[in-house]
Protein backbone atom coordinates (compact mmCIF):
# COMPACT_ATOMS: atom_id res chain seq x y z
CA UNK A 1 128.10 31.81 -76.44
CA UNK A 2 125.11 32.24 -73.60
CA UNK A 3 122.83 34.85 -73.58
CA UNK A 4 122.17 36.48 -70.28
CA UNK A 5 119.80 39.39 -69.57
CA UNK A 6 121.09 42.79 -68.54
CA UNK A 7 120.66 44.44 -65.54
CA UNK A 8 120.34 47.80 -67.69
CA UNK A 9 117.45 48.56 -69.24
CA UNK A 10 116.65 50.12 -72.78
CA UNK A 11 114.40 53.36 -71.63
CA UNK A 12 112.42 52.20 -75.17
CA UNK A 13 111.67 48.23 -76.58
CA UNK A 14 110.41 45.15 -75.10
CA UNK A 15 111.82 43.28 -72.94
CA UNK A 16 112.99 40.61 -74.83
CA UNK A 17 115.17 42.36 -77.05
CA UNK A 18 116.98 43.61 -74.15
CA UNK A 19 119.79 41.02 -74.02
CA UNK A 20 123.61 40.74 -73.81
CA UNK A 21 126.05 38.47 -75.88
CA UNK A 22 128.21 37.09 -72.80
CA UNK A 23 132.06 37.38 -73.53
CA UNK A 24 133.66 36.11 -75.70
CA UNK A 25 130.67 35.91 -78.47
CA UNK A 26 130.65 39.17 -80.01
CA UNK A 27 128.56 42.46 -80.03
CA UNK A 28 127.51 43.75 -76.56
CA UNK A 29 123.67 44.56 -76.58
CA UNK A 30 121.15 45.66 -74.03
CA UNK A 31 120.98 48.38 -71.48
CA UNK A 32 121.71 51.60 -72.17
CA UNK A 33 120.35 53.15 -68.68
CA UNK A 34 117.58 55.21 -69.95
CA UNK A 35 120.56 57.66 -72.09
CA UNK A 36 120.05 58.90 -75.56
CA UNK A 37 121.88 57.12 -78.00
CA UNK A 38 124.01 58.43 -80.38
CA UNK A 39 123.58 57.76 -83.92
CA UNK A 40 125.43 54.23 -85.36
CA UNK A 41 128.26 54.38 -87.27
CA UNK A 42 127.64 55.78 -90.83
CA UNK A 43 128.61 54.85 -94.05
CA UNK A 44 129.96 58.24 -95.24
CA UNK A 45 131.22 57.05 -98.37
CA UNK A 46 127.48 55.62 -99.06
CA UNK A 47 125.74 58.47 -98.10
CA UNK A 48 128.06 61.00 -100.42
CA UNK A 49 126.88 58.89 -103.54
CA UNK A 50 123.41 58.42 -102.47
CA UNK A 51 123.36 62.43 -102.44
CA UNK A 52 124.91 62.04 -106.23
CA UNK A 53 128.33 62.99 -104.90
CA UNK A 54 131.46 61.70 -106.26
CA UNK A 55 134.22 60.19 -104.35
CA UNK A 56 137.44 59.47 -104.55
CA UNK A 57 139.96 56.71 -103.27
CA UNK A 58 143.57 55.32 -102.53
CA UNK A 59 144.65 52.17 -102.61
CA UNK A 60 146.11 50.52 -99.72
CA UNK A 61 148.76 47.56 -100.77
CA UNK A 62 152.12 47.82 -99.25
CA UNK A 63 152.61 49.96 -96.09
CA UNK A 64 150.93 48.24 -93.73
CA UNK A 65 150.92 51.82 -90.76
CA UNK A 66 147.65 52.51 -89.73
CA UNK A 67 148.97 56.15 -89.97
CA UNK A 68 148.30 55.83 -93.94
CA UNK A 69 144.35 56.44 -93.70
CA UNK A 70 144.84 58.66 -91.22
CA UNK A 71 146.99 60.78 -93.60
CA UNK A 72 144.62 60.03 -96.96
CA UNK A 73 141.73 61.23 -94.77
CA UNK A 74 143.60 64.42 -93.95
CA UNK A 75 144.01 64.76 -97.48
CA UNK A 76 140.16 64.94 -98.49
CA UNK A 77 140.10 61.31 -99.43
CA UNK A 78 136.68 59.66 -99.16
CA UNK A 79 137.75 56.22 -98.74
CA UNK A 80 140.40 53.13 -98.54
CA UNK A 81 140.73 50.47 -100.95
CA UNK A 82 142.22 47.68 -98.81
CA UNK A 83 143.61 44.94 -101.07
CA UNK A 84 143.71 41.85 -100.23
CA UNK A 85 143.34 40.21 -103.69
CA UNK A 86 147.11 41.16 -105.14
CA UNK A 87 148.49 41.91 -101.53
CA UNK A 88 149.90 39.65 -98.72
CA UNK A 89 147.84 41.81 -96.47
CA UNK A 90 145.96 38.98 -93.96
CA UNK A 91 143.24 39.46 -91.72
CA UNK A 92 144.55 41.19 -88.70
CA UNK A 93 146.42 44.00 -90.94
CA UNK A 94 142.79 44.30 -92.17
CA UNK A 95 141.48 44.76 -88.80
CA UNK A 96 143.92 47.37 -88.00
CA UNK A 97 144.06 49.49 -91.03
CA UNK A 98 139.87 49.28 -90.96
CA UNK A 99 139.53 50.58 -87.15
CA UNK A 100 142.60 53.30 -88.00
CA UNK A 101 140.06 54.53 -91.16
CA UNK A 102 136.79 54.94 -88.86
CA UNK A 103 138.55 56.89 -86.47
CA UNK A 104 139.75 59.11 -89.06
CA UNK A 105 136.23 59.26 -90.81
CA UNK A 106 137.59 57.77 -93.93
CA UNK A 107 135.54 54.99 -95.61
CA UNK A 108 137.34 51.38 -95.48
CA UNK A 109 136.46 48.70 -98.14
CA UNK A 110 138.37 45.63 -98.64
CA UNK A 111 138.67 43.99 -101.96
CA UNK A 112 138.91 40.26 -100.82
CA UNK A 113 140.48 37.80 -102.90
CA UNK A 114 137.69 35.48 -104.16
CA UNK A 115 133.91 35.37 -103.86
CA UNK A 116 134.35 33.26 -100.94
CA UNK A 117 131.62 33.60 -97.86
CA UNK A 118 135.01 32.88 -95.45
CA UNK A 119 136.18 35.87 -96.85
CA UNK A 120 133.34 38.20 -97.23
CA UNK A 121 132.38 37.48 -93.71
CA UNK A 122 135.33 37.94 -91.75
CA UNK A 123 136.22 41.03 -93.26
CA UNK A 124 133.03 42.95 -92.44
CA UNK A 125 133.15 41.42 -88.94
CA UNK A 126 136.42 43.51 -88.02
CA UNK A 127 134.45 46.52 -89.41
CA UNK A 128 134.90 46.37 -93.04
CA UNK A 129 131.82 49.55 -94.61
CA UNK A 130 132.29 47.69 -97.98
CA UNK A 131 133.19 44.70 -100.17
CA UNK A 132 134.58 44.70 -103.69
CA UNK A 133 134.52 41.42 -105.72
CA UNK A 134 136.91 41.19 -108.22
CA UNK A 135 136.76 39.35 -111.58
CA UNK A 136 133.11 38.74 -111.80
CA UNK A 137 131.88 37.22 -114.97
CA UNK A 138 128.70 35.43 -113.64
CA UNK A 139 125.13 36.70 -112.41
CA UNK A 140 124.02 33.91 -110.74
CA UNK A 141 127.51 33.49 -108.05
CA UNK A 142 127.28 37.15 -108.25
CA UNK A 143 123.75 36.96 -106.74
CA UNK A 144 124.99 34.22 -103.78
CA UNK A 145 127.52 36.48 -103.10
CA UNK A 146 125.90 39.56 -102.54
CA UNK A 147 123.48 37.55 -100.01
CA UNK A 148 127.10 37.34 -97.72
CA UNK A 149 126.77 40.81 -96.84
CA UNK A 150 123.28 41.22 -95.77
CA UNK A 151 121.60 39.78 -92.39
CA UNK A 152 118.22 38.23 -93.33
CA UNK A 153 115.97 39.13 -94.49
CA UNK A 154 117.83 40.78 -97.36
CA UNK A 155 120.79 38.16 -97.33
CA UNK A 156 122.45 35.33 -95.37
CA UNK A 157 124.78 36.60 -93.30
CA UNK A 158 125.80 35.08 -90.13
CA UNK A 159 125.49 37.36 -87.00
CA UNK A 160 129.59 38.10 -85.53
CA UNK A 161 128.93 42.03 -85.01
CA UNK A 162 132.26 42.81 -82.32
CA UNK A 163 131.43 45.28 -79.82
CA UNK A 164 133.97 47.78 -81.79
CA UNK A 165 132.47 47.59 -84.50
CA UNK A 166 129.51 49.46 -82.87
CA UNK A 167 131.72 51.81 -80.70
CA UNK A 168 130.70 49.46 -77.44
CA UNK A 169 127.49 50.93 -77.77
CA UNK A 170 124.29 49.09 -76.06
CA UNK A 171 122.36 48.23 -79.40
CA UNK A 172 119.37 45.42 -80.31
CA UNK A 173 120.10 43.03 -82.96
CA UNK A 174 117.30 44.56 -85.20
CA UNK A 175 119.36 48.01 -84.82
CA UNK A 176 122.21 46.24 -85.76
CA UNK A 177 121.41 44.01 -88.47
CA UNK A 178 119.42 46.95 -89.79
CA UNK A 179 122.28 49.77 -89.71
CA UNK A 180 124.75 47.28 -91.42
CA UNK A 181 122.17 46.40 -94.40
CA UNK A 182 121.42 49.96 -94.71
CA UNK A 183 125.80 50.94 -94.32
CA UNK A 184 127.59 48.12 -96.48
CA UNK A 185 128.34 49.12 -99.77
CA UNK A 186 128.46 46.47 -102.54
CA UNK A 187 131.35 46.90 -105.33
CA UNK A 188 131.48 44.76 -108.19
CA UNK A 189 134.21 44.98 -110.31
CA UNK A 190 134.47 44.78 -114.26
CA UNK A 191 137.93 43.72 -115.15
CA UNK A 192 136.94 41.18 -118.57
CA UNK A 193 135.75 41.23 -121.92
CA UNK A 194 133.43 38.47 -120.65
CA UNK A 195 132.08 41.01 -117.64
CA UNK A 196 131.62 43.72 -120.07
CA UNK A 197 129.31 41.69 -122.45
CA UNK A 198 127.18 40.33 -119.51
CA UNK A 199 127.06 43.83 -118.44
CA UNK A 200 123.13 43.91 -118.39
CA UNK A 201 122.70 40.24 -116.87
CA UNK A 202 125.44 41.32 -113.98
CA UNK A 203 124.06 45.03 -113.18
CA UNK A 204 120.36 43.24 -113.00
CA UNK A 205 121.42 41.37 -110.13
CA UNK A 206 119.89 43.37 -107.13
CA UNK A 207 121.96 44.89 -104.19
CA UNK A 208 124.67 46.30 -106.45
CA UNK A 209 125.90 49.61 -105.35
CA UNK A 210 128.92 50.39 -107.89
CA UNK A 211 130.09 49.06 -110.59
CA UNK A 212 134.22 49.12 -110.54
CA UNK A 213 136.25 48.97 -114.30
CA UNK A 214 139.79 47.40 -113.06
CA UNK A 215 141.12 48.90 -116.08
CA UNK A 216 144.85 46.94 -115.84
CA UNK A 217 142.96 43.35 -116.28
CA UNK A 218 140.44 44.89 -118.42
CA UNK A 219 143.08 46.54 -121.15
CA UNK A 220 144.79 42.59 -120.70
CA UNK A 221 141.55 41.06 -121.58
CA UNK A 222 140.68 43.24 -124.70
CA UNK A 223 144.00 42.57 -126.24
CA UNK A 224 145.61 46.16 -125.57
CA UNK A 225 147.81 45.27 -122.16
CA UNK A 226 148.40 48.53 -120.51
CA UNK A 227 146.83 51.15 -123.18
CA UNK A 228 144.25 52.91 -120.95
CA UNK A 229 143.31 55.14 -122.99
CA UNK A 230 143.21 52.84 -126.03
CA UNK A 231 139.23 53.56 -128.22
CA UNK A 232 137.87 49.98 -127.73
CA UNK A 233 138.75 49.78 -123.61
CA UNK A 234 137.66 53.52 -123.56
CA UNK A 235 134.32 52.77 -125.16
CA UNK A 236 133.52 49.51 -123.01
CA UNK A 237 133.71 51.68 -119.97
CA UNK A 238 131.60 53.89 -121.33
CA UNK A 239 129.08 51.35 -122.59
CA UNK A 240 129.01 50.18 -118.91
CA UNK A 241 128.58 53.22 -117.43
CA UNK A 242 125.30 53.90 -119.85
CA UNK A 243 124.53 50.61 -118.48
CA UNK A 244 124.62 51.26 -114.94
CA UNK A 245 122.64 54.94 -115.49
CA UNK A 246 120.03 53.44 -116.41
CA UNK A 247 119.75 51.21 -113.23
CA UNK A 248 120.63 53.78 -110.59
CA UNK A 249 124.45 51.96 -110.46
CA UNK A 250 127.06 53.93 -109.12
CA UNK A 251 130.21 53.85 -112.11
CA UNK A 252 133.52 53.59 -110.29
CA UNK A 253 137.01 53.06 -112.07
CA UNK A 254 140.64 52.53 -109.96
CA UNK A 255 143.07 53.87 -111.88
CA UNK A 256 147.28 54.09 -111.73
CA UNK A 257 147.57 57.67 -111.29
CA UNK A 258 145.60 61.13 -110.82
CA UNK A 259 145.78 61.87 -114.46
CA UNK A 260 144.21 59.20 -115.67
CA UNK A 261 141.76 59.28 -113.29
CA UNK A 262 141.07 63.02 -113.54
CA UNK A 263 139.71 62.00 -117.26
CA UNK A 264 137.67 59.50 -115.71
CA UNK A 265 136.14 62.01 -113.54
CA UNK A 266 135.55 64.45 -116.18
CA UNK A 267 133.77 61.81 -118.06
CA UNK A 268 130.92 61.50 -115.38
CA UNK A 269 132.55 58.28 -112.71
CA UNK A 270 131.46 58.82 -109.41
CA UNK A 271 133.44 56.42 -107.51
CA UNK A 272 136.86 57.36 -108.63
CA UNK A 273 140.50 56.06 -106.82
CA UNK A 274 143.79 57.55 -107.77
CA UNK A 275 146.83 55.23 -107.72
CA UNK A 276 147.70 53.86 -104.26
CA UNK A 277 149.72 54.57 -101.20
CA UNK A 278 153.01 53.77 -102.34
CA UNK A 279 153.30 55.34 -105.60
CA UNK A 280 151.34 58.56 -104.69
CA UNK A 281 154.85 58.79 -102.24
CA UNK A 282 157.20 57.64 -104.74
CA UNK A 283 155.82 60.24 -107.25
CA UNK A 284 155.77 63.10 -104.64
CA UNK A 285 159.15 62.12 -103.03
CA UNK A 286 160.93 62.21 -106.66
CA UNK A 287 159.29 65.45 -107.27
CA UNK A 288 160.75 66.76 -104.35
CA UNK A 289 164.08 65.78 -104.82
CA UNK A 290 163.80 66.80 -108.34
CA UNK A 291 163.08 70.39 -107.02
CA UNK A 292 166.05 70.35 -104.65
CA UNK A 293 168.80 69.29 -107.22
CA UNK A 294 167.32 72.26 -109.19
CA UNK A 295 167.65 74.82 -106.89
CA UNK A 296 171.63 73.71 -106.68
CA UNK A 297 174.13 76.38 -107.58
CA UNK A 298 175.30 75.57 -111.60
CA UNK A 299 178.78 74.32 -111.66
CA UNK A 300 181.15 77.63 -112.71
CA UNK A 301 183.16 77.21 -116.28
């Protein structure tokens, strides 16, 4: 990767942050001729729940069409839960299905499989807006792995910004290190007995923006596989979410369907997702055929 200086010339900054990465290292910085810039890519998803907004997701985990997130953001959705924890969705479907969601304006964030730094990293370098860790039971890998999303000083993340990712816009490292700390959204998610119980040691880890109930592994964990709306799962969730008021945490919950995540709602969760691609088809399609066979003539006696 060699630096060389650009010809162009930023009409504010000194000179030396006017570089370029020379193809094929990464983000393309330097000149912008003296033009106004337009704003960096924002986090919309972030911004809605900074504002004290709630938002609401699908799940992305079997059709692998980039049309799907532009149809859930035509829908109102906020955001994309791209799973790659209980998916075989790899990298490059990543990639696709995350630069399909920004030109649609909805939010993508990728659940990767394991707090792994491999992981973490390559999925925010093909434009990932946020990162949900699943199954986390302890603070202190919690903490390392919250440093994977953040450029220094407010992490360790390495520098692999693609010019996409910044629209092939002429940018300084400092704007872009600084955009992406301030645009990454940081999603833990509470799935055990053992997470639930830690609770305060987990949500005092700094840098956490939601806190995520996966209420299938969560109902497995407390003994009552599958009863979501059984009193001792219902009251952990709410224990956590008194938890996270109290520390300016987001509460977020995925759930299997829009009923049970309608109560969810109504129960104050602000970061809310409602089944996933393929079932919200497979309910609508049966509903539609169920209409049709209805409207058929009744058989004459």
């Amino acid at each position: 990767m060699k630096l060389t200086q650009s010809r162009e010339w930023l009409a504010e900054g000194p000179a030396p942050s006017r570089w370029r990465l020379g193809y094929g290292g990464g983000a393309v910085l330097g000149g912008g001729s003296g033009r106004l810039k337009t704003p960096m890519r924002p986090n919309r998803t972030k911004e809605k729940l900074h504002s004290g907004s709630t938002v609401f997701g699908c799940a992305l985990q079997q059709f692998r069409s980039t049309e799907v997130p532009r149809a859930l953001a035509v829908a109102g959705f906020d955001y994309v839960f791209i799973d790659a924890e209980h998916t075989g969705i790899g990298l490059e479907t990543i990639q696709e299905l995350v630069a399909a969601s920004v030109q649609a304006g909805i939010t993508p964030i990728v659940r990767v499989a394991e707090l792994l730094y491999s992981l973490v990293a390559r999925a925010l370098d093909v434009g990932a807006q946020g990162i949900i860790f699943p199954r986390v039971e302890d603070p202190r890998l919690l903490a390392e792995a919250l440093q994977w999303m953040r450029f220094p000083p407010l992490g360790c993340r390495g520098f692999g910004v693609m010019a996409p990712m910044i629209d092939y816009e002429q940018r300084s490292f400092a704007e872009i290190t600084e955009h992406l700390n301030a645009n990454t959204l940081a999603v833990v998610q509470f799935e055990t007995r053992k997470a639930i119980e830690r609770r305060e040691e987990l949500l005092d880890v700094p840098g956490i923006d939601v806190a995520l109930v996966g209420p299938a592994d969560l109902s497995i964990s407390l003994g009552h596989p599958g009863q979501f709306d059984h009193p001792e799962l219902v009251e952990a969730v709410l224990r956590l979410l008194e938890s996270c008021e109290r520390r300016g945490i987001v509460t977020g919950i995925q759930c299997r369907s829009t009923a049970q995540a309608r109560v969810w709602v109504e129960r104050g969760l602000r970061f809310v997702g409602a089944g996933n691609e393929h079932t919200l088809l497979l309910e609508r399609a049966r509903e539609s055929v169920a209409a049709l066979r209805a409207a058929l003539p009744t058989a004459r006696t």
